[in-house]
PDB file of N, CA and C in Angstrom:
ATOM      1  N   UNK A   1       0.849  -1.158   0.000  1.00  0.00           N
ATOM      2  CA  UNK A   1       0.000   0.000   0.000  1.00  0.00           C
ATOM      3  C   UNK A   1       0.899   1.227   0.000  1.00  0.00           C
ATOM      4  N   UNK A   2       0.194   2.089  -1.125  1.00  0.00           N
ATOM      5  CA  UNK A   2       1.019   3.844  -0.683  1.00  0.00           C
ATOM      6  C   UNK A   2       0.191   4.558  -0.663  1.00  0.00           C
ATOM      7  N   UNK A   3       0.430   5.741   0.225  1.00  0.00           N
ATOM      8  CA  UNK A   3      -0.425   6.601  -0.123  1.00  0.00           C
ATOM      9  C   UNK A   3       0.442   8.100   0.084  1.00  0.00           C
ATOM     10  N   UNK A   4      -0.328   9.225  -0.839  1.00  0.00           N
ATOM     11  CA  UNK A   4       0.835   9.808  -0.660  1.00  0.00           C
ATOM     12  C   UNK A   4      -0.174  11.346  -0.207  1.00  0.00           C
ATOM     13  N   UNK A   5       0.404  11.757   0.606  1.00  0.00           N
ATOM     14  CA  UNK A   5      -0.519  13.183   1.909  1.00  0.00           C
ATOM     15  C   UNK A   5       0.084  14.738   1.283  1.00  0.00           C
ATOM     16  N   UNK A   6      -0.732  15.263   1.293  1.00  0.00           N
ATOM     17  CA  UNK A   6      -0.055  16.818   1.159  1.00  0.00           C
ATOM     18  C   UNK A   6       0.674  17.278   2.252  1.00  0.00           C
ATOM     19  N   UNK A   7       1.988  17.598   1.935  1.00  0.00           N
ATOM     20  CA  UNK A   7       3.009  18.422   2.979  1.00  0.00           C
ATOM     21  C   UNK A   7       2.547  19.790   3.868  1.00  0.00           C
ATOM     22  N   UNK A   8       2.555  19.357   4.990  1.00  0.00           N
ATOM     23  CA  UNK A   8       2.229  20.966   6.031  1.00  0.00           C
ATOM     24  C   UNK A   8       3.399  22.063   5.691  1.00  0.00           C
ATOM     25  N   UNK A   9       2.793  23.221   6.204  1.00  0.00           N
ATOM     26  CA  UNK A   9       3.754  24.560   6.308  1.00  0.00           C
ATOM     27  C   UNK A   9       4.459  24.399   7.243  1.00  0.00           C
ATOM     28  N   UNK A  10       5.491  25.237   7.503  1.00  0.00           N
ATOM     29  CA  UNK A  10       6.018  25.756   8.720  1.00  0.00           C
ATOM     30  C   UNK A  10       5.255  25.541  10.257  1.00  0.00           C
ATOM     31  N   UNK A  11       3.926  26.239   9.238  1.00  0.00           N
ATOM     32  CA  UNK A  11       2.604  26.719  10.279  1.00  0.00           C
ATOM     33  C   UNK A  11       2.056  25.845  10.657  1.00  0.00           C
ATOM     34  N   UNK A  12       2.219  24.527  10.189  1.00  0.00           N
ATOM     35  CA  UNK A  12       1.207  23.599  10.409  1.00  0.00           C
ATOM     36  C   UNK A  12      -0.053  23.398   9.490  1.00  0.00           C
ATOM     37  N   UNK A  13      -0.002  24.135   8.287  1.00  0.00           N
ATOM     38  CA  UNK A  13      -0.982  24.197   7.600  1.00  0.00           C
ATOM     39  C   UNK A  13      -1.014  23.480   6.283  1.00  0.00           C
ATOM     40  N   UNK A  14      -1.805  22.638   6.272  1.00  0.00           N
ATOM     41  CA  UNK A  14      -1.653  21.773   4.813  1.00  0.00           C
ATOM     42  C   UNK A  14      -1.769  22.285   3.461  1.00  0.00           C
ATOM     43  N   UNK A  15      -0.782  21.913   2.858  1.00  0.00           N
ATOM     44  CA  UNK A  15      -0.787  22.591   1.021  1.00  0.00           C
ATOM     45  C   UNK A  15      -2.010  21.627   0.963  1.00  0.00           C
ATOM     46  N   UNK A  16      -2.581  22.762  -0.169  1.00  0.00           N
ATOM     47  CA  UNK A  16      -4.321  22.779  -0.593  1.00  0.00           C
ATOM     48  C   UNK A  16      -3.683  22.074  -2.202  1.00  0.00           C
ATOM     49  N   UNK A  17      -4.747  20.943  -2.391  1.00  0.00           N
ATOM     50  CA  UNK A  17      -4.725  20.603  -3.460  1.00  0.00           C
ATOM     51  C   UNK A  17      -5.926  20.841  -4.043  1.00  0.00           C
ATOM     52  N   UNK A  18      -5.848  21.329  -5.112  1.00  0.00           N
ATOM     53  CA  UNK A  18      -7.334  22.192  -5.499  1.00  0.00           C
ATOM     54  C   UNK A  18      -7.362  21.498  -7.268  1.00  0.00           C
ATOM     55  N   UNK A  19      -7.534  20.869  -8.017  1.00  0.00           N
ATOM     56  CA  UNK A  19      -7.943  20.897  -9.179  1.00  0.00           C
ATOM     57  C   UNK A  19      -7.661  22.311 -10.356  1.00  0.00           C
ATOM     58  N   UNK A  20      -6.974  22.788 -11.436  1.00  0.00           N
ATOM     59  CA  UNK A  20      -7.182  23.729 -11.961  1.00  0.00           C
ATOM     60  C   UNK A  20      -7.780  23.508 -12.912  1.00  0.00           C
ATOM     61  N   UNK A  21      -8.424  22.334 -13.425  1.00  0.00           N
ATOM     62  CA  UNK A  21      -8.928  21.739 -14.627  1.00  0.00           C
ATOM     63  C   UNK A  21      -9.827  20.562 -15.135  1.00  0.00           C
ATOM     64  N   UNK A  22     -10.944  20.455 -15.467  1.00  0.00           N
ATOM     65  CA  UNK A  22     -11.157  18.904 -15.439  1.00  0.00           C
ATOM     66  C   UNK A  22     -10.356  17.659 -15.610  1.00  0.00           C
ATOM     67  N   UNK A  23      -8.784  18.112 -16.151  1.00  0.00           N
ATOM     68  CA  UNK A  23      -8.540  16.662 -16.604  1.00  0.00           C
ATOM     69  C   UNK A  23      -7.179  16.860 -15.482  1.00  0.00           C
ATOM     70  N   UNK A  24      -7.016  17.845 -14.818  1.00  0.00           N
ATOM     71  CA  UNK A  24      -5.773  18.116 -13.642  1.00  0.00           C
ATOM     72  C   UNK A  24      -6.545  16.874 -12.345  1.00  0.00           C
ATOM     73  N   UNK A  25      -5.464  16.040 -12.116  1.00  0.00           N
ATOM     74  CA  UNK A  25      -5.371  14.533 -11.649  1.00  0.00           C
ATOM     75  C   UNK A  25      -4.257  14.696 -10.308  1.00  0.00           C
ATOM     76  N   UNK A  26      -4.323  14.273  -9.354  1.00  0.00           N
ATOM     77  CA  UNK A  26      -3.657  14.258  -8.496  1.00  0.00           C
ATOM     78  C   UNK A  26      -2.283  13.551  -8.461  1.00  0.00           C
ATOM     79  N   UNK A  27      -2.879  12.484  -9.709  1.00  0.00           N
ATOM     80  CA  UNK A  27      -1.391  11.216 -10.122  1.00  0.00           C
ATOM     81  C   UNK A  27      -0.619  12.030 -11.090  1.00  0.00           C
ATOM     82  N   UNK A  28      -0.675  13.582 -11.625  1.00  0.00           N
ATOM     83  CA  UNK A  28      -0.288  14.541 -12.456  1.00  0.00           C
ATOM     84  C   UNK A  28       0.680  15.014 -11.471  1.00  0.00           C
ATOM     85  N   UNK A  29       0.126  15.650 -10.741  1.00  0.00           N
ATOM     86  CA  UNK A  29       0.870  16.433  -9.644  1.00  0.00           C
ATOM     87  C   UNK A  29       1.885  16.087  -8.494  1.00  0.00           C
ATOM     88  N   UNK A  30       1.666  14.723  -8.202  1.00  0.00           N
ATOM     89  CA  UNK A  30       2.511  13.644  -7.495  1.00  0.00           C
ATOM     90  C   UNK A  30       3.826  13.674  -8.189  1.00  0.00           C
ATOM     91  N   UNK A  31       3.742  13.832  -9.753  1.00  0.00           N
ATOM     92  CA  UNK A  31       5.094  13.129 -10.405  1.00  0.00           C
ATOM     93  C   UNK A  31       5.595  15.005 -11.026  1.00  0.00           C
ATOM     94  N   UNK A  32       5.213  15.877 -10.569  1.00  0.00           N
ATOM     95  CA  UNK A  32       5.627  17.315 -11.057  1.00  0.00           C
ATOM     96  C   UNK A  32       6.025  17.798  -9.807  1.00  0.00           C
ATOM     97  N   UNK A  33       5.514  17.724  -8.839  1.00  0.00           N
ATOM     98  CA  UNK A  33       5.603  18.224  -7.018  1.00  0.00           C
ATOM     99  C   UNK A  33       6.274  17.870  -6.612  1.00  0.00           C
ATOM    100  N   UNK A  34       7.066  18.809  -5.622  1.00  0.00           N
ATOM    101  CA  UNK A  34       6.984  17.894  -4.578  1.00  0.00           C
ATOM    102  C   UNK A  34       6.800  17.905  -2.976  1.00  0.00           C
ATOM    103  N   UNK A  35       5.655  17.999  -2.787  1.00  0.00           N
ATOM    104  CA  UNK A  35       4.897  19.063  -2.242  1.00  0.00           C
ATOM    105  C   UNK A  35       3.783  17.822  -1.338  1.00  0.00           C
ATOM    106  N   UNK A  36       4.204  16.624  -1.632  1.00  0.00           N
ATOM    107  CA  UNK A  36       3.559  15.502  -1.034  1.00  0.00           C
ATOM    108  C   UNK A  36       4.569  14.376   0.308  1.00  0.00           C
ATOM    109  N   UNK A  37       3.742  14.074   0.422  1.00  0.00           N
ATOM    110  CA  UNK A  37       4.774  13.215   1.943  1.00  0.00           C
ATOM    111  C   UNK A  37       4.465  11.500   1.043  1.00  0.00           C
ATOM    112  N   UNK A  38       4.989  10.819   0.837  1.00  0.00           N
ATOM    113  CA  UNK A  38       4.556   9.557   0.526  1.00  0.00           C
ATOM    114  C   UNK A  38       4.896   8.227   1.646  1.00  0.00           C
ATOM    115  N   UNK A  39       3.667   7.402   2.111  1.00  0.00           N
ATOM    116  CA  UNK A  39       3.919   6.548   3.215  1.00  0.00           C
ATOM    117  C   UNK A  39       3.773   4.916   2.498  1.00  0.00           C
ATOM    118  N   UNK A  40       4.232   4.183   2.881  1.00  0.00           N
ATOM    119  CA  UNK A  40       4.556   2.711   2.464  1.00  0.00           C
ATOM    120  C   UNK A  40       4.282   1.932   3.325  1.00  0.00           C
ATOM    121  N   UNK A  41       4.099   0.547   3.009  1.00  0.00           N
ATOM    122  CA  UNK A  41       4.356  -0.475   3.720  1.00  0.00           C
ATOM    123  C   UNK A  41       5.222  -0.925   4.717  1.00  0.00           C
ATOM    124  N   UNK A  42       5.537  -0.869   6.321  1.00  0.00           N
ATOM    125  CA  UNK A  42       6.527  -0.848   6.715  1.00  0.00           C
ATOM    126  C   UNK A  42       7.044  -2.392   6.124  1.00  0.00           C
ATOM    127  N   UNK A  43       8.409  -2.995   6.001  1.00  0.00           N
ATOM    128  CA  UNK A  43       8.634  -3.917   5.479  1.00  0.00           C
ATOM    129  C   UNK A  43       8.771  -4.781   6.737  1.00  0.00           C
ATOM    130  N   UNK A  44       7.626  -6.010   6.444  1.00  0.00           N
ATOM    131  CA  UNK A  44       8.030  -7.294   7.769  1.00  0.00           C
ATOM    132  C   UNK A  44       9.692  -7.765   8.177  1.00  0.00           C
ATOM    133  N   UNK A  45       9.529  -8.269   9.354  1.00  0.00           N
ATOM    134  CA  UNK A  45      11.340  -8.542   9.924  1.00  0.00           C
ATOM    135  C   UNK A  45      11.341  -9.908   9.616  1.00  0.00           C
ATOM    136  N   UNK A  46      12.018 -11.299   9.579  1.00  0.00           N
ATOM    137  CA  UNK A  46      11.773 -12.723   9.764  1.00  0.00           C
ATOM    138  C   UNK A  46      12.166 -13.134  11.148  1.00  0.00           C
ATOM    139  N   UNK A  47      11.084 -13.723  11.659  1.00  0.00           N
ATOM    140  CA  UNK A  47      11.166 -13.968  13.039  1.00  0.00           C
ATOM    141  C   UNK A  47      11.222 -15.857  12.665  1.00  0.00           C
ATOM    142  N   UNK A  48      12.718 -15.672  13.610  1.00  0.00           N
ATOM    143  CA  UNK A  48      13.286 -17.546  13.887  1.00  0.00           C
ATOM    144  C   UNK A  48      12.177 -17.933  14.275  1.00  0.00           C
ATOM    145  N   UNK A  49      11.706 -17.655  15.778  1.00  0.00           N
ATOM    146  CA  UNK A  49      10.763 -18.367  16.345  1.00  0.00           C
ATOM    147  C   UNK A  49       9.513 -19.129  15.767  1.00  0.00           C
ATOM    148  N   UNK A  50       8.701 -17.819  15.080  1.00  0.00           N
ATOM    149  CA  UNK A  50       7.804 -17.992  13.959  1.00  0.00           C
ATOM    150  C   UNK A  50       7.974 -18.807  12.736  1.00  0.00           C
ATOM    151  N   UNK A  51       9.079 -18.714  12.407  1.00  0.00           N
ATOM    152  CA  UNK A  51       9.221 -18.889  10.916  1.00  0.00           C
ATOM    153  C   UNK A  51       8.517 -18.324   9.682  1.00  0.00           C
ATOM    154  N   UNK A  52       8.259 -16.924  10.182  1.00  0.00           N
ATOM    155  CA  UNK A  52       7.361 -16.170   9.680  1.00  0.00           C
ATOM    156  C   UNK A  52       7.866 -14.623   9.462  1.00  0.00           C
ATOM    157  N   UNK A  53       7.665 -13.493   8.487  1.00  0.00           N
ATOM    158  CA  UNK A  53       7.916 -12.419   8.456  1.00  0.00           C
ATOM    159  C   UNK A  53       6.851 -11.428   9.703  1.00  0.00           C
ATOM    160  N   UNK A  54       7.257 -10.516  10.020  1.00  0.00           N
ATOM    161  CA  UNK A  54       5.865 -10.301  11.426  1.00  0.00           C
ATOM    162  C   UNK A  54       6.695  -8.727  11.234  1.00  0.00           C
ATOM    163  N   UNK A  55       5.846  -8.109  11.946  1.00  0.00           N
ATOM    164  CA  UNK A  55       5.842  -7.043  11.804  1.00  0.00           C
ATOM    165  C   UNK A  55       5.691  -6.753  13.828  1.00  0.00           C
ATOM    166  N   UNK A  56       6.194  -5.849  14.331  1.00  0.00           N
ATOM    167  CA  UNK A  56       5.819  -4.984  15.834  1.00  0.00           C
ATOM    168  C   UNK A  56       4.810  -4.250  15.938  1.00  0.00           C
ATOM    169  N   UNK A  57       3.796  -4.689  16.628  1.00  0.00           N
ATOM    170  CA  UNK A  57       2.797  -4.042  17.046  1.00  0.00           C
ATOM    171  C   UNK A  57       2.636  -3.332  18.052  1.00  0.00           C
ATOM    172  N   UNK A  58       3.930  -4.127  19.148  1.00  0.00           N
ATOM    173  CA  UNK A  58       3.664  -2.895  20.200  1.00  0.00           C
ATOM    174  C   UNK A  58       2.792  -3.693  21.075  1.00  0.00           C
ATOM    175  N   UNK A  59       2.246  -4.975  21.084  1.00  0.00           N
ATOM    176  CA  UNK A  59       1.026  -5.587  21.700  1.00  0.00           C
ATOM    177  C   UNK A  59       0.041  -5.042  21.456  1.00  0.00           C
ATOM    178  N   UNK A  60      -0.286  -4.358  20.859  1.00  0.00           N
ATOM    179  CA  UNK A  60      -1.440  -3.289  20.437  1.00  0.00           C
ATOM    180  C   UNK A  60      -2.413  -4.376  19.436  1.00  0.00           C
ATOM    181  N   UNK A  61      -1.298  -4.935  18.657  1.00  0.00           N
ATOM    182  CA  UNK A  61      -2.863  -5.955  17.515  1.00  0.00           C
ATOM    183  C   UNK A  61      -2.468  -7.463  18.061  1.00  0.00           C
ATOM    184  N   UNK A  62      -3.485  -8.224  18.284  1.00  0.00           N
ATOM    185  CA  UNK A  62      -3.045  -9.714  18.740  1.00  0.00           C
ATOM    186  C   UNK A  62      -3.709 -10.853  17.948  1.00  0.00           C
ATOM    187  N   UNK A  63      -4.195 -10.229  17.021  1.00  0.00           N
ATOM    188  CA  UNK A  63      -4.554 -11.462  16.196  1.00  0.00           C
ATOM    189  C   UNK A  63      -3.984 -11.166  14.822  1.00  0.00           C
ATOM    190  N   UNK A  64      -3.646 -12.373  13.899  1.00  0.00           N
ATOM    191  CA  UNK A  64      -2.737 -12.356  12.502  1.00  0.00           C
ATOM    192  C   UNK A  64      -4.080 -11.935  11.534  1.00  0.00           C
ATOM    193  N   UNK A  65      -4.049 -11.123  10.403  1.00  0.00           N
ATOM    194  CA  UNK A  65      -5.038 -10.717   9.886  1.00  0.00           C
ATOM    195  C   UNK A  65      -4.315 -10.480   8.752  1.00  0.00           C
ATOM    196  N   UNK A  66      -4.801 -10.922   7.467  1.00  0.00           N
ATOM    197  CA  UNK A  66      -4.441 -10.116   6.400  1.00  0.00           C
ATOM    198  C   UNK A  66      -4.356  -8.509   6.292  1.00  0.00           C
ATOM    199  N   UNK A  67      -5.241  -7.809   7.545  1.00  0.00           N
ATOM    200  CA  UNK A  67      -5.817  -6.712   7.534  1.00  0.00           C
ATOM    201  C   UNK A  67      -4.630  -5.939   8.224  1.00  0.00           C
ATOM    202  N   UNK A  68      -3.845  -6.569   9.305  1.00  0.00           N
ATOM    203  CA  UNK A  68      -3.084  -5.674   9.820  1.00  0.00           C
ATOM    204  C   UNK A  68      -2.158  -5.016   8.857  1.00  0.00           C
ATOM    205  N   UNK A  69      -2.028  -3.813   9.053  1.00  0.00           N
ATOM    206  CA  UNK A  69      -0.536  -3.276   8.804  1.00  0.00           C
ATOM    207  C   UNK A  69       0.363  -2.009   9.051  1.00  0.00           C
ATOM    208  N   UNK A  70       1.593  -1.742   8.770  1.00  0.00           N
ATOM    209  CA  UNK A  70       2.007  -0.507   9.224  1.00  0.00           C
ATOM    210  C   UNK A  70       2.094   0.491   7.599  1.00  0.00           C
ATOM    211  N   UNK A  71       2.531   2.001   8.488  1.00  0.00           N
ATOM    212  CA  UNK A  71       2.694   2.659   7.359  1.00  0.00           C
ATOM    213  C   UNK A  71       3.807   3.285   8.004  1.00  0.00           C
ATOM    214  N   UNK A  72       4.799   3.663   6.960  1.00  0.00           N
ATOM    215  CA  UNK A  72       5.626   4.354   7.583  1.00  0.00           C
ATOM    216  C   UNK A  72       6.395   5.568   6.589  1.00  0.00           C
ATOM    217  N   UNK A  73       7.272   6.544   6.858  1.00  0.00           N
ATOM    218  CA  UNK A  73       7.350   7.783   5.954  1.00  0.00           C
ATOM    219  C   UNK A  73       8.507   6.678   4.880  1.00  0.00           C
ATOM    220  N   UNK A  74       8.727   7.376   3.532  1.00  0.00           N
ATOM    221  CA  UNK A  74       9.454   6.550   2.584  1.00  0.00           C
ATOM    222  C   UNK A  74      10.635   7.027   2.921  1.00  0.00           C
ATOM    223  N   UNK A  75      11.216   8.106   3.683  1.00  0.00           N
ATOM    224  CA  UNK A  75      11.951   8.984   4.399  1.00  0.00           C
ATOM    225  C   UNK A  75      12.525   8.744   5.513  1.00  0.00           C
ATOM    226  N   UNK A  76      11.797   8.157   6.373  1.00  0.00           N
ATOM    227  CA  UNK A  76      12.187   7.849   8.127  1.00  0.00           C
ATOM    228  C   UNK A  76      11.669   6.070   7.862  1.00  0.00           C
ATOM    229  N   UNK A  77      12.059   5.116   7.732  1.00  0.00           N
ATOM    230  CA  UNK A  77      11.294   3.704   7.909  1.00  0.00           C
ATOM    231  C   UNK A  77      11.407   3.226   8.863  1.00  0.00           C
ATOM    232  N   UNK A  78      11.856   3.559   9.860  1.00  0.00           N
ATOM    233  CA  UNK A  78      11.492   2.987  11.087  1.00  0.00           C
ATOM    234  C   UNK A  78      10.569   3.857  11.861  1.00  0.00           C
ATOM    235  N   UNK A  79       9.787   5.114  11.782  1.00  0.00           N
ATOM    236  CA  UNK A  79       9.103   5.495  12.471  1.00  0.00           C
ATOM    237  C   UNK A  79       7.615   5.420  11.517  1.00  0.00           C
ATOM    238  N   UNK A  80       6.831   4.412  12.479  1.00  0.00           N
ATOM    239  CA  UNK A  80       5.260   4.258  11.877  1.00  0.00           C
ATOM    240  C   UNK A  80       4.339   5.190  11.970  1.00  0.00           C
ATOM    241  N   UNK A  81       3.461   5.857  11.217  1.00  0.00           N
ATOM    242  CA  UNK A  81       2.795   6.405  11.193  1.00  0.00           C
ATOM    243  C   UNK A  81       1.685   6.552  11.180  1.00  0.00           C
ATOM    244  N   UNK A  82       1.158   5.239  11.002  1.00  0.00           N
ATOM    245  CA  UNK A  82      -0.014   4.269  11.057  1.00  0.00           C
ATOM    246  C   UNK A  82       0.024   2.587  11.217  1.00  0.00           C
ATOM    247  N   UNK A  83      -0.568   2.735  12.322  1.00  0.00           N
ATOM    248  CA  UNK A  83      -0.486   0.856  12.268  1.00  0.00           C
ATOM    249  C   UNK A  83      -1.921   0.464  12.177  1.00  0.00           C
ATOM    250  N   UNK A  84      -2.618  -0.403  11.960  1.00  0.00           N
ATOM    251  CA  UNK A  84      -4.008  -0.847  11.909  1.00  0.00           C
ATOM    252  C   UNK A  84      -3.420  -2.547  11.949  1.00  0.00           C
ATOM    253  N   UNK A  85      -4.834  -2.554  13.217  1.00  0.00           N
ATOM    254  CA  UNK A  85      -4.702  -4.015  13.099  1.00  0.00           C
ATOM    255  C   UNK A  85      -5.768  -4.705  13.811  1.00  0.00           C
ATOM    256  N   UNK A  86      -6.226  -5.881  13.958  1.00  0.00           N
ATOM    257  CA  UNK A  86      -7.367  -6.900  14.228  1.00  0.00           C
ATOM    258  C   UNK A  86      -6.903  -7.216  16.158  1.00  0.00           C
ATOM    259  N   UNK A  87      -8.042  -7.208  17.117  1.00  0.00           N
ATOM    260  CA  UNK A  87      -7.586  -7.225  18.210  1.00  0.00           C
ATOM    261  C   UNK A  87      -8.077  -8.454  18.499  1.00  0.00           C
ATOM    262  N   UNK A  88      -9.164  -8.602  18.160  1.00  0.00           N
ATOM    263  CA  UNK A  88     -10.490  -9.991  18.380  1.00  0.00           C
ATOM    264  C   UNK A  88     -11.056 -10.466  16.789  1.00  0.00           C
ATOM    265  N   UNK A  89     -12.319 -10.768  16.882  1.00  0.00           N
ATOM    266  CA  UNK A  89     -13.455 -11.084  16.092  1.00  0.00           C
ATOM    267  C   UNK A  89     -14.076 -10.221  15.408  1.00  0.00           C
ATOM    268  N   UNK A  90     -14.319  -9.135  15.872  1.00  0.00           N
ATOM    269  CA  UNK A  90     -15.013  -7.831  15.492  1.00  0.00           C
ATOM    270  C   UNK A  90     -14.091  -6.618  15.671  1.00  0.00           C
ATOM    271  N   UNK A  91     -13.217  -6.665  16.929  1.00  0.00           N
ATOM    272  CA  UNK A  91     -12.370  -5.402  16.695  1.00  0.00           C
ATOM    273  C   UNK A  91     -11.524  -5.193  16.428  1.00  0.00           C
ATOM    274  N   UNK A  92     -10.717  -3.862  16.139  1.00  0.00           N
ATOM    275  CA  UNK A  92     -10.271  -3.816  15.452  1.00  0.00           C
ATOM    276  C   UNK A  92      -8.823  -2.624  16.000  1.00  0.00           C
ATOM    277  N   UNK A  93      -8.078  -2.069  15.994  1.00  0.00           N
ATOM    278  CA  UNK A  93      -7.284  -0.788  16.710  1.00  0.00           C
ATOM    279  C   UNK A  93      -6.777  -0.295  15.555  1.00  0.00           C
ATOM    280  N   UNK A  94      -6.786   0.735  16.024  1.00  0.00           N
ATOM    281  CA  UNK A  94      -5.560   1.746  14.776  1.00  0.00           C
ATOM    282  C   UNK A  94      -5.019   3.196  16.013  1.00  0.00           C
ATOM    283  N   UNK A  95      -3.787   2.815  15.178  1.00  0.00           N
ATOM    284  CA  UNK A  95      -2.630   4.110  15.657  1.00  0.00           C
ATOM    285  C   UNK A  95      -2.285   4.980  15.037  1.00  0.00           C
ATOM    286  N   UNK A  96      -2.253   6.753  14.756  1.00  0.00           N
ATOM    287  CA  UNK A  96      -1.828   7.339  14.563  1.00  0.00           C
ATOM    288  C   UNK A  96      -0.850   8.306  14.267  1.00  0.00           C
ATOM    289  N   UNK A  97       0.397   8.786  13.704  1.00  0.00           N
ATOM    290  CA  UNK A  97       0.716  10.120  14.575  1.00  0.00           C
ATOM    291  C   UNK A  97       0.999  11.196  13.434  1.00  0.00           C
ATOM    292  N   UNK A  98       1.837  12.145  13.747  1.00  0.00           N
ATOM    293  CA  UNK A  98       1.667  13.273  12.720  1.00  0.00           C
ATOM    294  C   UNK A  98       2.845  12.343  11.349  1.00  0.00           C
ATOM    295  N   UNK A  99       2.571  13.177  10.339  1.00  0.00           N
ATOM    296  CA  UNK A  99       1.694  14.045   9.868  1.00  0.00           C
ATOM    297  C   UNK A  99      -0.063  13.608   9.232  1.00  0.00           C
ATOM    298  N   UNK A 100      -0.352  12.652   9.688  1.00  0.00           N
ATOM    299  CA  UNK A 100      -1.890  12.422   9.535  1.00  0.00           C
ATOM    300  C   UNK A 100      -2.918  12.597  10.648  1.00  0.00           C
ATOM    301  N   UNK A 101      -3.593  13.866   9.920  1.00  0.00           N
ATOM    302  CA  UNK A 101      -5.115  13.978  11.351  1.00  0.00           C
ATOM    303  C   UNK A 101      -5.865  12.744  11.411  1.00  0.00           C
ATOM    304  N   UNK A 102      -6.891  12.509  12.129  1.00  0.00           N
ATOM    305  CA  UNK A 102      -7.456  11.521  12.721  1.00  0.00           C
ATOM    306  C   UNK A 102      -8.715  10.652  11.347  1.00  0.00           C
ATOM    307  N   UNK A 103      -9.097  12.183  10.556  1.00  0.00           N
ATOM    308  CA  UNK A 103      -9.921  11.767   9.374  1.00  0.00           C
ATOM    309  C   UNK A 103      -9.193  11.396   8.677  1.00  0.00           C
ATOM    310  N   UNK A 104      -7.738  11.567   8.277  1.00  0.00           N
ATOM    311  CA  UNK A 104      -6.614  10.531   7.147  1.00  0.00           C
ATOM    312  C   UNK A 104      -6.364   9.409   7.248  1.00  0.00           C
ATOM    313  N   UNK A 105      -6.149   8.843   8.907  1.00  0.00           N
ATOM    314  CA  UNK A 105      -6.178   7.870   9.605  1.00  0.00           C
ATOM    315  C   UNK A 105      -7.445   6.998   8.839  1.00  0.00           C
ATOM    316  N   UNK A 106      -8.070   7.357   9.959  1.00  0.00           N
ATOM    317  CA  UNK A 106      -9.385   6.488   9.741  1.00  0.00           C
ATOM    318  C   UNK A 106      -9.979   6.250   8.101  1.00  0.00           C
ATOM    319  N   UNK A 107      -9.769   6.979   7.070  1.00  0.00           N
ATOM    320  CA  UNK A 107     -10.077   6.698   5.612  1.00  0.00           C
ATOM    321  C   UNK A 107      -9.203   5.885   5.175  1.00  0.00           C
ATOM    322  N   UNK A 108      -7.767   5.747   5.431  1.00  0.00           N
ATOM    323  CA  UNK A 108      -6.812   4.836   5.236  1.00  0.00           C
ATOM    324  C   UNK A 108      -7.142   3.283   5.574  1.00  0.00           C
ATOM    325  N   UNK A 109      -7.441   3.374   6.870  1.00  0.00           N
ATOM    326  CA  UNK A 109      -7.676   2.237   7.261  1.00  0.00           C
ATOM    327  C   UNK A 109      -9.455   1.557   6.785  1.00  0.00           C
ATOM    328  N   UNK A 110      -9.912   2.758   6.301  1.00  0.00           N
ATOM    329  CA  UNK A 110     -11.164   2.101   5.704  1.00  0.00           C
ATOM    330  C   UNK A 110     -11.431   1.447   4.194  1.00  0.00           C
ATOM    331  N   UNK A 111     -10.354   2.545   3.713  1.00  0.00           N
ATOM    332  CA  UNK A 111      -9.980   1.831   2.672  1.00  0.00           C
ATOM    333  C   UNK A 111      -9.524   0.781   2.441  1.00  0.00           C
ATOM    334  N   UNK A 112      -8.594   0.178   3.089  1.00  0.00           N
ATOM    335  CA  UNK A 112      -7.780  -1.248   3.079  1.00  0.00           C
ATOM    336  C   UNK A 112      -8.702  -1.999   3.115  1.00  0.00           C
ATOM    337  N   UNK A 113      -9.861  -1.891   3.845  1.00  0.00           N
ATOM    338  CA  UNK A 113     -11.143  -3.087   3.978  1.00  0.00           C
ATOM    339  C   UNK A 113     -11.571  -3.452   2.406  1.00  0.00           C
ATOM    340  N   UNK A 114     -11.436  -2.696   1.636  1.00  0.00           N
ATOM    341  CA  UNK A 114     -12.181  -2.847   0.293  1.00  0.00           C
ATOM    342  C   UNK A 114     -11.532  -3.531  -0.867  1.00  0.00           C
ATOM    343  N   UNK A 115     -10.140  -3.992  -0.619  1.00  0.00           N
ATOM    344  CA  UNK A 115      -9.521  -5.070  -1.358  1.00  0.00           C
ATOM    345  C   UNK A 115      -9.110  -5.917  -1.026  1.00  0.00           C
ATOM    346  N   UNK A 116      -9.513  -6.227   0.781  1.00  0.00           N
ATOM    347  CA  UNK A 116      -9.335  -7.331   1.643  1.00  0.00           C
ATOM    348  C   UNK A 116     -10.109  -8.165   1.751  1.00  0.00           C
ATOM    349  N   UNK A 117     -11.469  -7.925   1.538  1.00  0.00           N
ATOM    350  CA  UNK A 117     -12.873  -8.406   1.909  1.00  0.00           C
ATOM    351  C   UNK A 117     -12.556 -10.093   1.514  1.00  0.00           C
ATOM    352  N   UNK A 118     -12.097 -10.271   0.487  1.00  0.00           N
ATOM    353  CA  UNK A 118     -12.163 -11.958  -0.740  1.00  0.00           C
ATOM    354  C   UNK A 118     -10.809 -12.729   0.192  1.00  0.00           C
ATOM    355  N   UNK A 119      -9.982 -11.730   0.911  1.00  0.00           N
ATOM    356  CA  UNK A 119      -8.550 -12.234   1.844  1.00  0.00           C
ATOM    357  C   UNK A 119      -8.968 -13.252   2.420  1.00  0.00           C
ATOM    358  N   UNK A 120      -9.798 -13.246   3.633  1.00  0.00           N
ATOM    359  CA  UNK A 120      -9.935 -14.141   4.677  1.00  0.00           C
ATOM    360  C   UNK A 120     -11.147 -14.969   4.221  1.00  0.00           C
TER     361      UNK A 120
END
């Protein structure tokens, strides 16, 4: 997964991406800008024990889910910026921190549901 966020000011204030055109595309401006933050997949570690690639949750997610995962800057890869992950049956946790507000968060992680659904 990538996704890529508009860069804050100084101020804290997010560059406005505004359209100048019907056919002006955001996948236009990504590759002319650079004026975007882009976040990735953090990459799994291989754990002996497991015999499995796994990722740190922090104890925060405790069940294996196709659904879990991290995000992290393409810039800093060891600091996550989003983790989402399966706790039980029905729930579910997600973690935050800057530079994504709480509505970037949460659309991120809602999104992932929609090419996971056929996973499990």
């Amino acid at each position: 997964m990538q996704v890529w966020l508009p860069k804050t000011s100084k101020s804290g204030e997010r560059e406005k991406i505004q359209p100048t055109s019907v056919e002006d595309k955001m996948s236009s401006k990504i590759s002319k800008e650079h004026n975007y933050i882009r976040l990735v997949n953090k990459t799994p570690r291989w754990n002996e024990n497991l015999g499995a690639f796994c990722l740190n949750f922090q104890g925060r997610v405790t069940v294996a889910s196709v659904k879990n995962f991290q995000l992290v800057d393409e810039n800093s890869p060891d600091r996550v910026v989003l983790q989402f992950g399966k706790c039980s049956e029905d729930i579910f946790t997600m973690d935050y921190s800057y530079p994504l507000c709480a509505l970037q968060a949460f659309a991120i992680c809602l999104s992932s549901f929609d090419h996971k659904l056929a996973c499990e």
